[in-house]
N, C-alpha and C. Protein backbone atom coordinates (compact mmCIF):
# COMPACT_ATOMS: atom_id res chain seq x y z
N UNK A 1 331.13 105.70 217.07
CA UNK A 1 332.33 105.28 216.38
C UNK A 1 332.92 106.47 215.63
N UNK A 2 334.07 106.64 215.39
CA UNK A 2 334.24 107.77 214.86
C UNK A 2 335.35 107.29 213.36
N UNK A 3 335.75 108.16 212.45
CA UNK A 3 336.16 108.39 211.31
C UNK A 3 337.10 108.89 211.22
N UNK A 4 337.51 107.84 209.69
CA UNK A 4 339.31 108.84 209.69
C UNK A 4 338.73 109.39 207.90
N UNK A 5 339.73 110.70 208.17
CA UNK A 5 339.60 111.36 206.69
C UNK A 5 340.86 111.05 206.39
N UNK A 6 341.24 110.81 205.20
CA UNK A 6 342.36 110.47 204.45
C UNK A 6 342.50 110.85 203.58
N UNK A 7 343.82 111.85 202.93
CA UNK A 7 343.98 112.38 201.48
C UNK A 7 345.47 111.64 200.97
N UNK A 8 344.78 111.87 199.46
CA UNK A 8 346.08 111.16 199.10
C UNK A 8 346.12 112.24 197.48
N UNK A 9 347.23 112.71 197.31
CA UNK A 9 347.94 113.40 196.06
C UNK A 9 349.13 113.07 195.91
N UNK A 10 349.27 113.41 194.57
CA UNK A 10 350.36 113.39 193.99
C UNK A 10 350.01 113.41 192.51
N UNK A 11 351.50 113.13 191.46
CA UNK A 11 351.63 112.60 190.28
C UNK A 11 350.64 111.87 190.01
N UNK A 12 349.63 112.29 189.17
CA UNK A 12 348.55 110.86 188.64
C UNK A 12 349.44 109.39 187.89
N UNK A 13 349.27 108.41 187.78
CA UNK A 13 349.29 107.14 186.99
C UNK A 13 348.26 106.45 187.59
N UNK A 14 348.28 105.31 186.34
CA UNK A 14 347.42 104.11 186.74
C UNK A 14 347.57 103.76 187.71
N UNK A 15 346.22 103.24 188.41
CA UNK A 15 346.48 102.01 189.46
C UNK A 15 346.07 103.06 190.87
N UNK A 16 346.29 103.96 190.82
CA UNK A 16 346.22 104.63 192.24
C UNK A 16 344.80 104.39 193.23
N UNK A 17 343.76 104.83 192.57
CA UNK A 17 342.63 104.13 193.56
C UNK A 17 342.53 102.67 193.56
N UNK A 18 342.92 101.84 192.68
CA UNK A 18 343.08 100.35 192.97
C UNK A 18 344.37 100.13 194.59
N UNK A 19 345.40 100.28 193.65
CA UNK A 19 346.46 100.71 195.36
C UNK A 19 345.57 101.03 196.75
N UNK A 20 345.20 102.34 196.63
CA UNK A 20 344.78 102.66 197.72
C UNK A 20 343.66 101.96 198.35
N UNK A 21 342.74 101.77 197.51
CA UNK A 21 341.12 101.20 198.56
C UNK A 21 341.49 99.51 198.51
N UNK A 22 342.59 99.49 197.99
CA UNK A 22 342.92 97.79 198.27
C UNK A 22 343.81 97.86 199.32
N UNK A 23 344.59 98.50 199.61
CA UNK A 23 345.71 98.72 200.84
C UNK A 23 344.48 98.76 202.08
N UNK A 24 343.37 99.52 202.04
CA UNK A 24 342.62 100.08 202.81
C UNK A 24 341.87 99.20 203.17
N UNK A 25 341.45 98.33 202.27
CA UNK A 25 340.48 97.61 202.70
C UNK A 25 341.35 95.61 203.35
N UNK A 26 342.30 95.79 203.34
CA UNK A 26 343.11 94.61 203.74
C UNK A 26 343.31 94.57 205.52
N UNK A 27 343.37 96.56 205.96
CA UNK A 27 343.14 96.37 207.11
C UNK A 27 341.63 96.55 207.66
N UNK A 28 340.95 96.72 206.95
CA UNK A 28 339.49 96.23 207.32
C UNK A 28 338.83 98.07 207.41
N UNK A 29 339.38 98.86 206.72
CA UNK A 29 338.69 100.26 206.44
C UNK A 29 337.86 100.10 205.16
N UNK A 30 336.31 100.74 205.52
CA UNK A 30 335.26 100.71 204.80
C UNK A 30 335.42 102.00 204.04
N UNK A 31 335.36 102.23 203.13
CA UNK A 31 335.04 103.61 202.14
C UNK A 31 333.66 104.04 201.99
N UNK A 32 333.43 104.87 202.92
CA UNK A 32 332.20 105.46 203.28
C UNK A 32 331.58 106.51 202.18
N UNK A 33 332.44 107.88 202.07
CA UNK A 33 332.53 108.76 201.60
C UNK A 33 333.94 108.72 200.70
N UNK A 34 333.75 109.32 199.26
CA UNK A 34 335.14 109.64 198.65
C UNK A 34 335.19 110.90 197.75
N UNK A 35 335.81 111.18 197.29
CA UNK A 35 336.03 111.95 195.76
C UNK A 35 337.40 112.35 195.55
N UNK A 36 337.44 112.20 194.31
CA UNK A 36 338.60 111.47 193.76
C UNK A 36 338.90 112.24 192.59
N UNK A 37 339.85 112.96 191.85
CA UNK A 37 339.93 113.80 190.57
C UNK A 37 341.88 113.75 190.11
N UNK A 38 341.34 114.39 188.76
CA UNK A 38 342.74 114.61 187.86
C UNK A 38 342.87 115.86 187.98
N UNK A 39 343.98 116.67 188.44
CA UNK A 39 343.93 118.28 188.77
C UNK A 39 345.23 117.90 187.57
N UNK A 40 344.99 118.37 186.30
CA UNK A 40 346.65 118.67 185.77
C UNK A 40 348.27 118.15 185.60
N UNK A 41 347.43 116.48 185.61
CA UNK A 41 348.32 116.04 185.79
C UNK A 41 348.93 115.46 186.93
N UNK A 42 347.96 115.58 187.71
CA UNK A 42 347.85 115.41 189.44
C UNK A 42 346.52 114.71 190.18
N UNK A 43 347.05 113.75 190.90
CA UNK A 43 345.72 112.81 191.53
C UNK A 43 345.92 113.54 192.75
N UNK A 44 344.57 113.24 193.27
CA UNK A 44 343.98 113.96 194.48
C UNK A 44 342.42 112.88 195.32
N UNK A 45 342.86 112.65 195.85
CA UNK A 45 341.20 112.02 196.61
C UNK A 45 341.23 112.07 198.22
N UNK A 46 339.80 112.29 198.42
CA UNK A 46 340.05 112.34 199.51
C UNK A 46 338.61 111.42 200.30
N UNK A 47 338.98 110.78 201.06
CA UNK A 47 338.32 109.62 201.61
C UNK A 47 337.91 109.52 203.09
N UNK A 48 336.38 109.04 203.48
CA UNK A 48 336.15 109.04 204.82
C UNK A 48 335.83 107.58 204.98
N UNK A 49 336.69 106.79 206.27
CA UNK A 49 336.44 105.44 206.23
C UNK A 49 336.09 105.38 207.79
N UNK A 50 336.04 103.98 207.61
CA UNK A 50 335.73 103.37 209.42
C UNK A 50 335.99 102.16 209.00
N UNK A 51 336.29 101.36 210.21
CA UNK A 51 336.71 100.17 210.40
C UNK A 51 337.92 99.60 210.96
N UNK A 52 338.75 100.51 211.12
CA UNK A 52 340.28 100.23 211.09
C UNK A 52 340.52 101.98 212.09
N UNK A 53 341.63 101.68 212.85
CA UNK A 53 342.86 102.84 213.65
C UNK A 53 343.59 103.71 212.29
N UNK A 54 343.68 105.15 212.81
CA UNK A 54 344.75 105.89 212.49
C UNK A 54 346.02 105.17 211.71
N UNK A 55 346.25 104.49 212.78
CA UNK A 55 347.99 103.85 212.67
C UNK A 55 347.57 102.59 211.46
N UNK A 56 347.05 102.07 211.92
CA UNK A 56 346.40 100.97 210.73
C UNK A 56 346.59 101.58 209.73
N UNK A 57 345.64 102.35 209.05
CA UNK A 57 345.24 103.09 207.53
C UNK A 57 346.71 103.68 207.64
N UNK A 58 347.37 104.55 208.55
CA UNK A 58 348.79 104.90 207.51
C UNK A 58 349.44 104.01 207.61
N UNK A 59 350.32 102.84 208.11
CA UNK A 59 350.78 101.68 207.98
C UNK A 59 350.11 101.09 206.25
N UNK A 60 349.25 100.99 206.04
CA UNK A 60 348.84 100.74 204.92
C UNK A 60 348.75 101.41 203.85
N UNK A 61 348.70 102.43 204.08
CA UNK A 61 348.88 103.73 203.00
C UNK A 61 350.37 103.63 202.75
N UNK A 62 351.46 103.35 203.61
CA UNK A 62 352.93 103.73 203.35
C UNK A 62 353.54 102.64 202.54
N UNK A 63 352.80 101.71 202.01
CA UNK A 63 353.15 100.71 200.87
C UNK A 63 352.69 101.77 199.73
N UNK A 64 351.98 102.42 199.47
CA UNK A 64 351.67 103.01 197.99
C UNK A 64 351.88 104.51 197.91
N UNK A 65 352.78 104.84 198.74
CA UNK A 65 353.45 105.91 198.51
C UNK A 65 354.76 106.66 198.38
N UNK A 66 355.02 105.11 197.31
CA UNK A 66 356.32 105.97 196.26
C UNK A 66 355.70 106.71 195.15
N UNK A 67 356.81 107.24 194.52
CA UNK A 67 356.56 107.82 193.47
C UNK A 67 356.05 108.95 193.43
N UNK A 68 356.13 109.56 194.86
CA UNK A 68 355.71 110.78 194.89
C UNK A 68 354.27 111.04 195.50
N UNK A 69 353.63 109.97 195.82
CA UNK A 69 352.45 110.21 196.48
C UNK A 69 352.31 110.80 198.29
N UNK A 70 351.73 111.77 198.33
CA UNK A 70 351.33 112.18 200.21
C UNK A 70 350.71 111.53 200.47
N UNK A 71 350.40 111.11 201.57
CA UNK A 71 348.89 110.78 201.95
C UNK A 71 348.73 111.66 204.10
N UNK A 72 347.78 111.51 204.28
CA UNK A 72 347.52 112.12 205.59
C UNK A 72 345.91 111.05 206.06
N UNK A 73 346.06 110.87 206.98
CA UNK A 73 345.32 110.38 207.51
C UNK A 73 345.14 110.88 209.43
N UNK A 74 343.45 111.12 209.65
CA UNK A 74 343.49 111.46 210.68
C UNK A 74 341.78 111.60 210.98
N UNK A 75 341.98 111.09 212.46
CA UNK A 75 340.38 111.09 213.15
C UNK A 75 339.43 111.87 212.80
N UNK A 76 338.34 112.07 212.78
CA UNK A 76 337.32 112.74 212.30
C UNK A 76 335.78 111.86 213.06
N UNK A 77 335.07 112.72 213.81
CA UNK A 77 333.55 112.64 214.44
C UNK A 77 333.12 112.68 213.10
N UNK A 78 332.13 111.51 213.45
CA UNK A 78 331.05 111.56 212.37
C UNK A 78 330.13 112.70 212.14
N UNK A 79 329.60 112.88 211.22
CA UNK A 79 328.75 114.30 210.92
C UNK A 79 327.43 114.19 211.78
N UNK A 80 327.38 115.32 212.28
CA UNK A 80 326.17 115.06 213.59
C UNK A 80 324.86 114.73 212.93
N UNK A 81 324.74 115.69 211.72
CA UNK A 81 323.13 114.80 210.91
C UNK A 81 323.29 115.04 209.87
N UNK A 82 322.85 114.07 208.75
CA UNK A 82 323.51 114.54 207.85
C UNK A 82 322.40 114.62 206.69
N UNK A 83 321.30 115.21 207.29
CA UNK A 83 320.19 115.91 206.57
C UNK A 83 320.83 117.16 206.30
N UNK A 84 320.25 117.36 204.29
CA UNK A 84 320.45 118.90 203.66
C UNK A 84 320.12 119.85 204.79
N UNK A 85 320.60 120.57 204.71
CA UNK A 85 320.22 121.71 205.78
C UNK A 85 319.70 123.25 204.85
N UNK A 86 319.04 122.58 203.88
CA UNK A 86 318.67 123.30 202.96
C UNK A 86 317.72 122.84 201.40
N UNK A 87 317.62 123.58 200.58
CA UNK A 87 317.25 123.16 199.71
C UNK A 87 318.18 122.58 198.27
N UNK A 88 318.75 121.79 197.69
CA UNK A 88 319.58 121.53 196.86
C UNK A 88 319.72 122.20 195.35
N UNK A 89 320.37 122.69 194.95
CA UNK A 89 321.04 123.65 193.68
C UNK A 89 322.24 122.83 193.51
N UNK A 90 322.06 123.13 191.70
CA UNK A 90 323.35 123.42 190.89
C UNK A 90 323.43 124.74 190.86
N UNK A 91 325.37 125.13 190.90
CA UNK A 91 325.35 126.20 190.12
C UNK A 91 326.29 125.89 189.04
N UNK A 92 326.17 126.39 188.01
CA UNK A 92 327.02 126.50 186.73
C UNK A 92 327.60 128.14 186.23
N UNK A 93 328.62 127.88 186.42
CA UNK A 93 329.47 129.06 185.62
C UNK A 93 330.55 129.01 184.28
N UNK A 94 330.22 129.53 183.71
CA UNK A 94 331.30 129.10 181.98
C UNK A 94 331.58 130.85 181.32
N UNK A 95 332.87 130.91 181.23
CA UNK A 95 332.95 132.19 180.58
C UNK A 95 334.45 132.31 180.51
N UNK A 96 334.91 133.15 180.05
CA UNK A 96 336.25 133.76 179.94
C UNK A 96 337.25 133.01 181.21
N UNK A 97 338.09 133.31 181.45
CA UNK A 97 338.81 132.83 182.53
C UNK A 97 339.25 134.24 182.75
N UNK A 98 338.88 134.48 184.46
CA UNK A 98 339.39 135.98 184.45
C UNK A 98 339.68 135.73 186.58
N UNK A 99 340.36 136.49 187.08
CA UNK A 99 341.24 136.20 188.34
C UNK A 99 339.67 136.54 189.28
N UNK A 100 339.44 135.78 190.20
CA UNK A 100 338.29 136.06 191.45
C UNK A 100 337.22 135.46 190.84
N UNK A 101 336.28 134.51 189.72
CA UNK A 101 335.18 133.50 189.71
C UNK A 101 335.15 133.28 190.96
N UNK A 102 335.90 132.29 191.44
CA UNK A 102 335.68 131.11 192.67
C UNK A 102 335.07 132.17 193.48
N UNK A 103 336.03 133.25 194.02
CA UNK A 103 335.88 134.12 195.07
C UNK A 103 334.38 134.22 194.77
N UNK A 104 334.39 135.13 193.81
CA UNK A 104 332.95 135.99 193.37
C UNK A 104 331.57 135.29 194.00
N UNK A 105 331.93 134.17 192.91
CA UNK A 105 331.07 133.03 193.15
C UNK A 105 330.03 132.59 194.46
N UNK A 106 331.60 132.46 195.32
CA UNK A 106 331.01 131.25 196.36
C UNK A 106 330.68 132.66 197.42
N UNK A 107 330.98 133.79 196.98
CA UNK A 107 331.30 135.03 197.79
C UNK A 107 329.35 135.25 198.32
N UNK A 108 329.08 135.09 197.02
CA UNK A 108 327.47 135.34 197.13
C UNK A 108 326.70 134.43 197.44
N UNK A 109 327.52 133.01 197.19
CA UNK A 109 326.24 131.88 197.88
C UNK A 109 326.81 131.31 199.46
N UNK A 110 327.40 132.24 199.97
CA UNK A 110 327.53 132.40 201.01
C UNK A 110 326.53 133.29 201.98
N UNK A 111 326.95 134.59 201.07
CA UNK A 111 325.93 135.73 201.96
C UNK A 111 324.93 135.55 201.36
N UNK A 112 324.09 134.53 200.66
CA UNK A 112 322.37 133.76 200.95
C UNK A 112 322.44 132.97 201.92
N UNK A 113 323.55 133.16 202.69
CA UNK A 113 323.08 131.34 203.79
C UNK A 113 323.40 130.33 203.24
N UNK A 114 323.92 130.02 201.63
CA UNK A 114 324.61 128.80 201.09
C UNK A 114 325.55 128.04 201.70
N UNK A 115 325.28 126.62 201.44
CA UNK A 115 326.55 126.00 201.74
C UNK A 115 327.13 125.04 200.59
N UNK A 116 327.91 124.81 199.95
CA UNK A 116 328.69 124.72 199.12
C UNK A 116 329.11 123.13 199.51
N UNK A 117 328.49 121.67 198.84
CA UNK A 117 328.53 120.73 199.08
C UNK A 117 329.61 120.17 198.45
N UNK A 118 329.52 120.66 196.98
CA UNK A 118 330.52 120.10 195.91
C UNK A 118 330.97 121.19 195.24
N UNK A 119 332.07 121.34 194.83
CA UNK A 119 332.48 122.04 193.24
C UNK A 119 333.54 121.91 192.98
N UNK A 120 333.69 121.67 191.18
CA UNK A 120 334.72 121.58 190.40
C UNK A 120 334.85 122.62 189.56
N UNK A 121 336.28 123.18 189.09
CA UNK A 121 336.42 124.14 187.96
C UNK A 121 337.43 123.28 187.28
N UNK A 122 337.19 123.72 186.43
CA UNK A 122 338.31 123.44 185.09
C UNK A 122 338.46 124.58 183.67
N UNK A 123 339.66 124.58 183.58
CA UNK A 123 339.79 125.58 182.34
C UNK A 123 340.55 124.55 181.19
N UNK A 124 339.79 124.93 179.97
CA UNK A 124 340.21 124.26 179.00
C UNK A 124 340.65 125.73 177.93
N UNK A 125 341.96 125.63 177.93
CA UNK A 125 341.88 126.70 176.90
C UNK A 125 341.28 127.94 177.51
N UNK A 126 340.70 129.31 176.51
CA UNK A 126 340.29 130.31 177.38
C UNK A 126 339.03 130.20 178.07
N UNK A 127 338.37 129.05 177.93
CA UNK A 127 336.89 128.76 178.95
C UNK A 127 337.38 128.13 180.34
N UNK A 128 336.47 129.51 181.10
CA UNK A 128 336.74 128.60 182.70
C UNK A 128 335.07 128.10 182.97
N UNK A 129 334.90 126.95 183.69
CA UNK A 129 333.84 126.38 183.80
C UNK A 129 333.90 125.97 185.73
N UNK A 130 332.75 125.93 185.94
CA UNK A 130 332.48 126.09 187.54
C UNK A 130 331.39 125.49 187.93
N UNK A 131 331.54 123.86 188.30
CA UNK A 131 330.33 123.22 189.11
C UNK A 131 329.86 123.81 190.12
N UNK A 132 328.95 123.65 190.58
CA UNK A 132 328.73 123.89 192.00
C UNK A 132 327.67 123.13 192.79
N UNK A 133 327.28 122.46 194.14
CA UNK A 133 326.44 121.59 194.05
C UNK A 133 325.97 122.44 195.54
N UNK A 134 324.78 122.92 196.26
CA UNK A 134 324.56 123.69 197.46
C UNK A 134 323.83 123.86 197.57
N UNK A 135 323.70 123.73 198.89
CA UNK A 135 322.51 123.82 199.66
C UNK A 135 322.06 124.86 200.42
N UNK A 136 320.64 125.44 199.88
CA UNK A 136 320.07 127.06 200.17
C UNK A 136 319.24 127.07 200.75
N UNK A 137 319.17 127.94 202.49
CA UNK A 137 317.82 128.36 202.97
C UNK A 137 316.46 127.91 202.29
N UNK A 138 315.79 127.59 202.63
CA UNK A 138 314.24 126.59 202.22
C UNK A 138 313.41 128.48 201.64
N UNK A 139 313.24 128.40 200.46
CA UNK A 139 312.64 129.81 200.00
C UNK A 139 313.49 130.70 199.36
N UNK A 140 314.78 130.67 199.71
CA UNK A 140 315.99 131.30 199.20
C UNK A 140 316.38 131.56 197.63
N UNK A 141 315.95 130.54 196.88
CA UNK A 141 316.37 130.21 195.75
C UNK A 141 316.58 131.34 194.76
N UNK A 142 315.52 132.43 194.75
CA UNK A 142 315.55 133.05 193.94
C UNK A 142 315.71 134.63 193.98
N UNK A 143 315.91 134.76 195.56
CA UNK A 143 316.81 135.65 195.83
C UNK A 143 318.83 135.26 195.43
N UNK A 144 319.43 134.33 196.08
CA UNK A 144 320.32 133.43 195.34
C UNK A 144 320.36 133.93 193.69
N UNK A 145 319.56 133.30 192.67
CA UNK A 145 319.50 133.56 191.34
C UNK A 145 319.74 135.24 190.89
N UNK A 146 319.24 136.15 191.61
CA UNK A 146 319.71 137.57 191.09
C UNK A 146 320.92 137.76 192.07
N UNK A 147 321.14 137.58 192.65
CA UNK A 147 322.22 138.32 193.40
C UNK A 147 323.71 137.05 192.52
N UNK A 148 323.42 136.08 191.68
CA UNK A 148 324.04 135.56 191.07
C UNK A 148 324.37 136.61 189.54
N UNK A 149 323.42 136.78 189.00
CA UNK A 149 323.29 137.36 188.03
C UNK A 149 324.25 138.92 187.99
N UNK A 150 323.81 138.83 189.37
CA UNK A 150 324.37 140.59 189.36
C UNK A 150 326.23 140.15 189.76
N UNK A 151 326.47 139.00 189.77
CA UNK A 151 327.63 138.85 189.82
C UNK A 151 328.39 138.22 188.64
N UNK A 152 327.30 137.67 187.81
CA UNK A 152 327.71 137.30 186.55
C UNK A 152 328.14 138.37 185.51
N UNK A 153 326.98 139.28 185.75
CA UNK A 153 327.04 140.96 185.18
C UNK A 153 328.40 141.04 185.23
N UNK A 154 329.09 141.27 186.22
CA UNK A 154 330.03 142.09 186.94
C UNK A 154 331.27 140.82 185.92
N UNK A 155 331.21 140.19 186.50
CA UNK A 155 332.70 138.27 186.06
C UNK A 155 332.66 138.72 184.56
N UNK A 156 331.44 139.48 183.89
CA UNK A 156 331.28 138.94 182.14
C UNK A 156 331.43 137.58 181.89
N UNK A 157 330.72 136.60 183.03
CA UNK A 157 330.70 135.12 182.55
C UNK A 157 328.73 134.75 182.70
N UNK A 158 328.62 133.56 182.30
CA UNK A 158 327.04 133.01 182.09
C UNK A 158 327.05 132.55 183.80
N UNK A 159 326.25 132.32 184.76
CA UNK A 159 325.76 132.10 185.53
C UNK A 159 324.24 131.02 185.50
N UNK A 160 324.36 129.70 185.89
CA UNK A 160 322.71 129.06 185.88
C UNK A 160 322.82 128.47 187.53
N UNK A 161 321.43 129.00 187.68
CA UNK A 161 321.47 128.18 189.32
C UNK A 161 320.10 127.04 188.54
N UNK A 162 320.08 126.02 189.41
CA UNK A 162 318.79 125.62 188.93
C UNK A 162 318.35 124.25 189.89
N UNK A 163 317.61 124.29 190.19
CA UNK A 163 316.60 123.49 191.46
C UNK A 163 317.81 121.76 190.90
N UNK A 164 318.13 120.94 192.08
CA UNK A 164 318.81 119.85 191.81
C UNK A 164 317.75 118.67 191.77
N UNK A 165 317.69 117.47 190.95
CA UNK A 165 316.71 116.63 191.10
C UNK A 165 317.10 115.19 192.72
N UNK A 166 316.08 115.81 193.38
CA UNK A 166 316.58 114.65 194.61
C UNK A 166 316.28 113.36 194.44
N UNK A 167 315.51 113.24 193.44
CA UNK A 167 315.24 111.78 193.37
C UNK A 167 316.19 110.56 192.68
N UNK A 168 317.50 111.44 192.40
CA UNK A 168 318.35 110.42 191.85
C UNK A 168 319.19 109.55 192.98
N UNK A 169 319.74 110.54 194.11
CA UNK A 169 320.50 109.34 194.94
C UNK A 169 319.37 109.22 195.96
C-alpha cells in the first residue's frame, strides 16, 4: 500500500490541526506519521497518511485553505524498514546566534555516517538553540562527540551529544 505526504503552511491561528486531521479523516486518511510547529508566526506540518487517494486528501484539504494556507499532497512508498540504522543521539547546541550552526552542525554528523531524524532551532533574542535527534554508526558515538567539539570550538557555541533513552517510545 503506499502513502501520501502532505504539507500544510501558512499564517498560524487556531483551529488548524483540528481543520486539517478532521478534513482528513472524513475521507478515511489515517495519520500515521506527523510534525507539526510555530515557525514565527507561521504554521507548518507535515503529515504521512494512508487510507484515502491523492485526489481525495486534496479535495479535502481545499475546504481549509483560506486564509492563506498551502497545502501539497502527494504519493510516497512506504519506508522500506524502518529499523534505526544506527545508534540513537541527542544533539544540543545553545550559544550566540552567528551565520552557518545548522551548516556546521549537521556538516559533521554527516561526515560520521549520521543521519539526522529530527531537529529544531529557535532563536530567542541573542540565544540560538539547536535540537537534534540522530542516528550514528553502532560504535561511532564518540568519535561524533570530538569532532563536535572541535566544531563547537570553532561556532563559540556549547555543543552536548548524549546517548538517547530508547525505552521511552
Amino acid at each position: 500500500m503506499y502513502e501520501l505526504a502532505i504539507t500544510v503552511i501558512g499564517p498560524d491561528r487556531t483551529g488548524i490541526v483540528a481543520d486539517v486531521s478532521e478534513a482528513l479523516a472524513e475521507v478515511g486518511a489515517n495519520l500515521t506519521d506527523s510534525t507539526m510547529t510555530r515557525l514565527r508566526g507561521h504554521f507548518a506540518m507535515t503529515l504521512i497518511c494512508t487510507g484515502t487517494t491523492e485526489a481525495e486528501a486534496a479535495r479535502a484539504l481545499e475546504r481549509v485553505t483560506g486564509g492563506g494556507l498551502l497545502t501539497s499532497v502527494r504519493r510516497v512508498e512506504p519506508e522500506a524498514d524502518s529499523a534505526a540504522a544506527g545508534e540513537p543521539y541527542q544533539v544540543s547546541v545553545h550559544g550566540a546566534d552567528r551565520l552557518g550552526i545548522v551548516a556546521a552542525v549537521t556538516r559533521v554528523v554527516a561526515a560520521a555516517g549520521g543521519n539526522i531524524t529530527d531537529l529544531t532551532t529557535r532563536l530567542t533574542g541573542p540565544l540560538y538553540l539547536l535540537l537534534a535527534e540522530v542516528d550514528v554508526p553502532a560504535g561511532a558515538g564518540d568519535e561524533l562527540a570530538e569532532r563536535l567539539a572541535v566544531a563547537a570550538a570553532e561556532l563559540d557555541v556549547d555543543v552536548t551529544l548524549r546517548r538517547s533513552d530508547t525505552e521511552i517510545l
